[in-house]
Protein backbone atom coordinates (compact mmCIF):
# COMPACT_ATOMS: atom_id res chain seq x y z
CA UNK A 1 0.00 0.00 0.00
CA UNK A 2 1.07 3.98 -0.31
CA UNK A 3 2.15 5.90 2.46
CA UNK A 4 -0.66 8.25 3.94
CA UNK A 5 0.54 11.75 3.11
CA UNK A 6 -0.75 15.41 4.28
CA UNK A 7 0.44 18.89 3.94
CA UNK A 8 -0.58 21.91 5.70
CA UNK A 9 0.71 25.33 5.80
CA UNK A 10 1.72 26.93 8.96
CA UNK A 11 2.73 30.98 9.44
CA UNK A 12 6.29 30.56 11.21
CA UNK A 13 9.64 29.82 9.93
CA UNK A 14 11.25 26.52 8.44
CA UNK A 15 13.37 26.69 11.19
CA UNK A 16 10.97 27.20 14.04
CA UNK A 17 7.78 24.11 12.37
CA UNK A 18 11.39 21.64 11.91
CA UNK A 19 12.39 22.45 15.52
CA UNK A 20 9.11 21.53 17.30
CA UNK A 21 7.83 18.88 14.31
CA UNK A 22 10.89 16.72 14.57
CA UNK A 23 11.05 16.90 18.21
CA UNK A 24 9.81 13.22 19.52
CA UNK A 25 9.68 15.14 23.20
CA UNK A 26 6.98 17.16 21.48
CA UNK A 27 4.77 14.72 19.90
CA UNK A 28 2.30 14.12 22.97
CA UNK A 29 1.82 17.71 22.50
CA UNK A 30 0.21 17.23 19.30
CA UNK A 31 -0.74 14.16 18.20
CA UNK A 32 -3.54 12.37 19.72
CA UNK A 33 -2.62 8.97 20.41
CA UNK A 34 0.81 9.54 21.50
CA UNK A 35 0.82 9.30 25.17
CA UNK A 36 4.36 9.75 26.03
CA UNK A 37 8.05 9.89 24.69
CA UNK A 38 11.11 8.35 25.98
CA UNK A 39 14.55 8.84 24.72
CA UNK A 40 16.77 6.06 24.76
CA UNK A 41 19.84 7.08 26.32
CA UNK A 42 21.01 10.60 26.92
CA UNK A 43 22.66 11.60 23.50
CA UNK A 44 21.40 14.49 21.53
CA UNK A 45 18.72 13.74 18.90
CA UNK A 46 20.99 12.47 15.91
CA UNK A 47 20.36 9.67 13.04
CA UNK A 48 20.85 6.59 15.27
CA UNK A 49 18.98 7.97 18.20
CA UNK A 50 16.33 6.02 19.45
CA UNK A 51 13.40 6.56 21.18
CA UNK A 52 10.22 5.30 22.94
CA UNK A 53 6.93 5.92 21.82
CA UNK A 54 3.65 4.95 23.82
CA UNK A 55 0.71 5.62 21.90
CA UNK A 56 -2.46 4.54 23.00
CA UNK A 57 -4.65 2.18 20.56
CA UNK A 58 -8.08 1.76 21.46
CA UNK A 59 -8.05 1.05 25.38
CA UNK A 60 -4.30 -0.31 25.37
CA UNK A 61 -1.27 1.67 25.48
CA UNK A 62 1.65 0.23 23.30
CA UNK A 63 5.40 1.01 23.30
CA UNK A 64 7.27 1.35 20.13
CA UNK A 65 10.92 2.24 19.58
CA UNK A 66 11.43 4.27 16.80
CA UNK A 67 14.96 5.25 15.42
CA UNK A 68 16.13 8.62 13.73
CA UNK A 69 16.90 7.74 10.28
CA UNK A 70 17.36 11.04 9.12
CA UNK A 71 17.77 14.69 10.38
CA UNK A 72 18.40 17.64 7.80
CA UNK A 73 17.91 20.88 9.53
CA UNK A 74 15.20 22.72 8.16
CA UNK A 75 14.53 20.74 5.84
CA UNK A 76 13.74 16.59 6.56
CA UNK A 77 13.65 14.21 9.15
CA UNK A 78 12.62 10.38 9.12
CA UNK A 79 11.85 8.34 11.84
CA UNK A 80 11.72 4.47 11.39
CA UNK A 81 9.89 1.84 13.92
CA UNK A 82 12.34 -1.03 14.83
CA UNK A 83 10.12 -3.35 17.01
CA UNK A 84 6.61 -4.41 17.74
CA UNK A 85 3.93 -5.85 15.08
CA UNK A 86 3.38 -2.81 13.22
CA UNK A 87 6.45 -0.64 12.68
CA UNK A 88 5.74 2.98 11.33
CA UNK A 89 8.07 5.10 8.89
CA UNK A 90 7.72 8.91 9.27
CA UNK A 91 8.88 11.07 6.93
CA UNK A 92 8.52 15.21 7.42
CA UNK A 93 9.50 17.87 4.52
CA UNK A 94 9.45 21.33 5.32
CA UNK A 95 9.86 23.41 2.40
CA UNK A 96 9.56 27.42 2.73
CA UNK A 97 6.36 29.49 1.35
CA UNK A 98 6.47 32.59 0.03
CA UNK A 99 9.58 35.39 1.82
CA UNK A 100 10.46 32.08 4.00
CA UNK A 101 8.07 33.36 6.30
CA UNK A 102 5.78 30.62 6.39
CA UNK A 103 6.55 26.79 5.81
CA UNK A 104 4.70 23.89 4.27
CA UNK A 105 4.79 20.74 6.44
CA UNK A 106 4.17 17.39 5.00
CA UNK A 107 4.04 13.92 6.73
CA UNK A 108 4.42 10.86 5.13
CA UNK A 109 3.53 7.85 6.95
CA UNK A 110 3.75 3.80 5.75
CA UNK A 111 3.73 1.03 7.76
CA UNK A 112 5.31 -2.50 7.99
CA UNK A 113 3.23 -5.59 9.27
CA UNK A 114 4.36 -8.13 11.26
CA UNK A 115 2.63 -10.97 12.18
CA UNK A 116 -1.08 -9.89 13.76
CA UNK A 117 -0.03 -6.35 12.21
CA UNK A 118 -0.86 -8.13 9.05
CA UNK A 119 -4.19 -7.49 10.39
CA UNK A 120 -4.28 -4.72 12.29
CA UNK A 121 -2.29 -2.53 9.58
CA UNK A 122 -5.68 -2.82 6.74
CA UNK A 123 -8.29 -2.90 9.48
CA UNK A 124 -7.12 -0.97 12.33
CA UNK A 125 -4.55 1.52 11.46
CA UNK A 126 -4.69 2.59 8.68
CA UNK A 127 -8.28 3.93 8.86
CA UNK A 128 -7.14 5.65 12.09
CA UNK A 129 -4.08 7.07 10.95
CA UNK A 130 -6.27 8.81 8.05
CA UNK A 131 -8.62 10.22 10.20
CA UNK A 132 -6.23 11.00 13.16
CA UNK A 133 -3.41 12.48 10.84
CA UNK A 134 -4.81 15.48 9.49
CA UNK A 135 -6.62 16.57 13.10
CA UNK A 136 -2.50 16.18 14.42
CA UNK A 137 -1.85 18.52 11.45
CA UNK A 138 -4.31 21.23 12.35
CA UNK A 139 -3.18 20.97 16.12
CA UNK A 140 0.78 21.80 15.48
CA UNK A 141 -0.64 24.54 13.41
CA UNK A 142 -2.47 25.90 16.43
CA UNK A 143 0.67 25.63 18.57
CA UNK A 144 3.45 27.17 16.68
CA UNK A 145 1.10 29.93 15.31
CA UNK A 146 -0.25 31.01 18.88
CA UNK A 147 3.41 30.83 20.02
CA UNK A 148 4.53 33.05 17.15
């Protein structure tokens, strides 16, 4: 299947939406099924960083460890799931609108099955995902542009 993909335009900098967006510390902030983040280990965020994501689905809360794949300041980062059943690839692209005042975000998101992910990938998540990602959008929007 394709990766789920949405854009949005948000009125700050490339450098301020890739700060906060590629943050994992900052994802509970914004997206509603993440419940918490937990680095893994104390270096700086850097391709080969890992980190703990709990994100609640349906009444359970699941772990996942996601690594940083890729980190191009202000312009890309990926994130790549290493363990569990379903394993989810992130990819952001901020690319500047207009005097560079403003940015365009967009998220890219594809998922590998394992085993009863085979499942829950078709039936579960990826109908959530679609309806979840663009609401996550709207709310970083609302963040960074009342902080501006």
């Amino acid at each position: 299947m394709s990766a789920i993909k949405e854009s949005i335009d948000i009125s700050r900098r490339p450098e301020e939406v890739f700060s906060y967006a590629s943050d994992p510390s900052h994802l509970p902030e914004w997206q509603e099924s993440a419940v918490s983040v937990r680095p893994v280990g104390d270096a700086p965020l850097a391709p080969g960083s890992r980190v703990v994501v709990t994100r609640k689905v349906g009444r359970r809360e699941i772990p996942m460890t996601m690594e940083v794949t890729e980190l191009d300041p202000p312009r890309s980062w990926r994130l790549d799931g290493v363990d569990g059943p379903v394993r989810g690839h992130v990819k952001g692209a901020i690319e500047p609108l207009g005097e560079g005042e403003r940015s365009r975000m967009t998220l890219s998101l594809d998922f590998e099955a394992h085993g009863i992910g085979k499942l829950l990938v078709p039936l579960v998540v990826r109908p959530r995902v679609r309806k979840e990602m663009p609401k996550n959008e709207q709310r970083l929007k609302g963040l960074l542009e009342r902080s501006a």
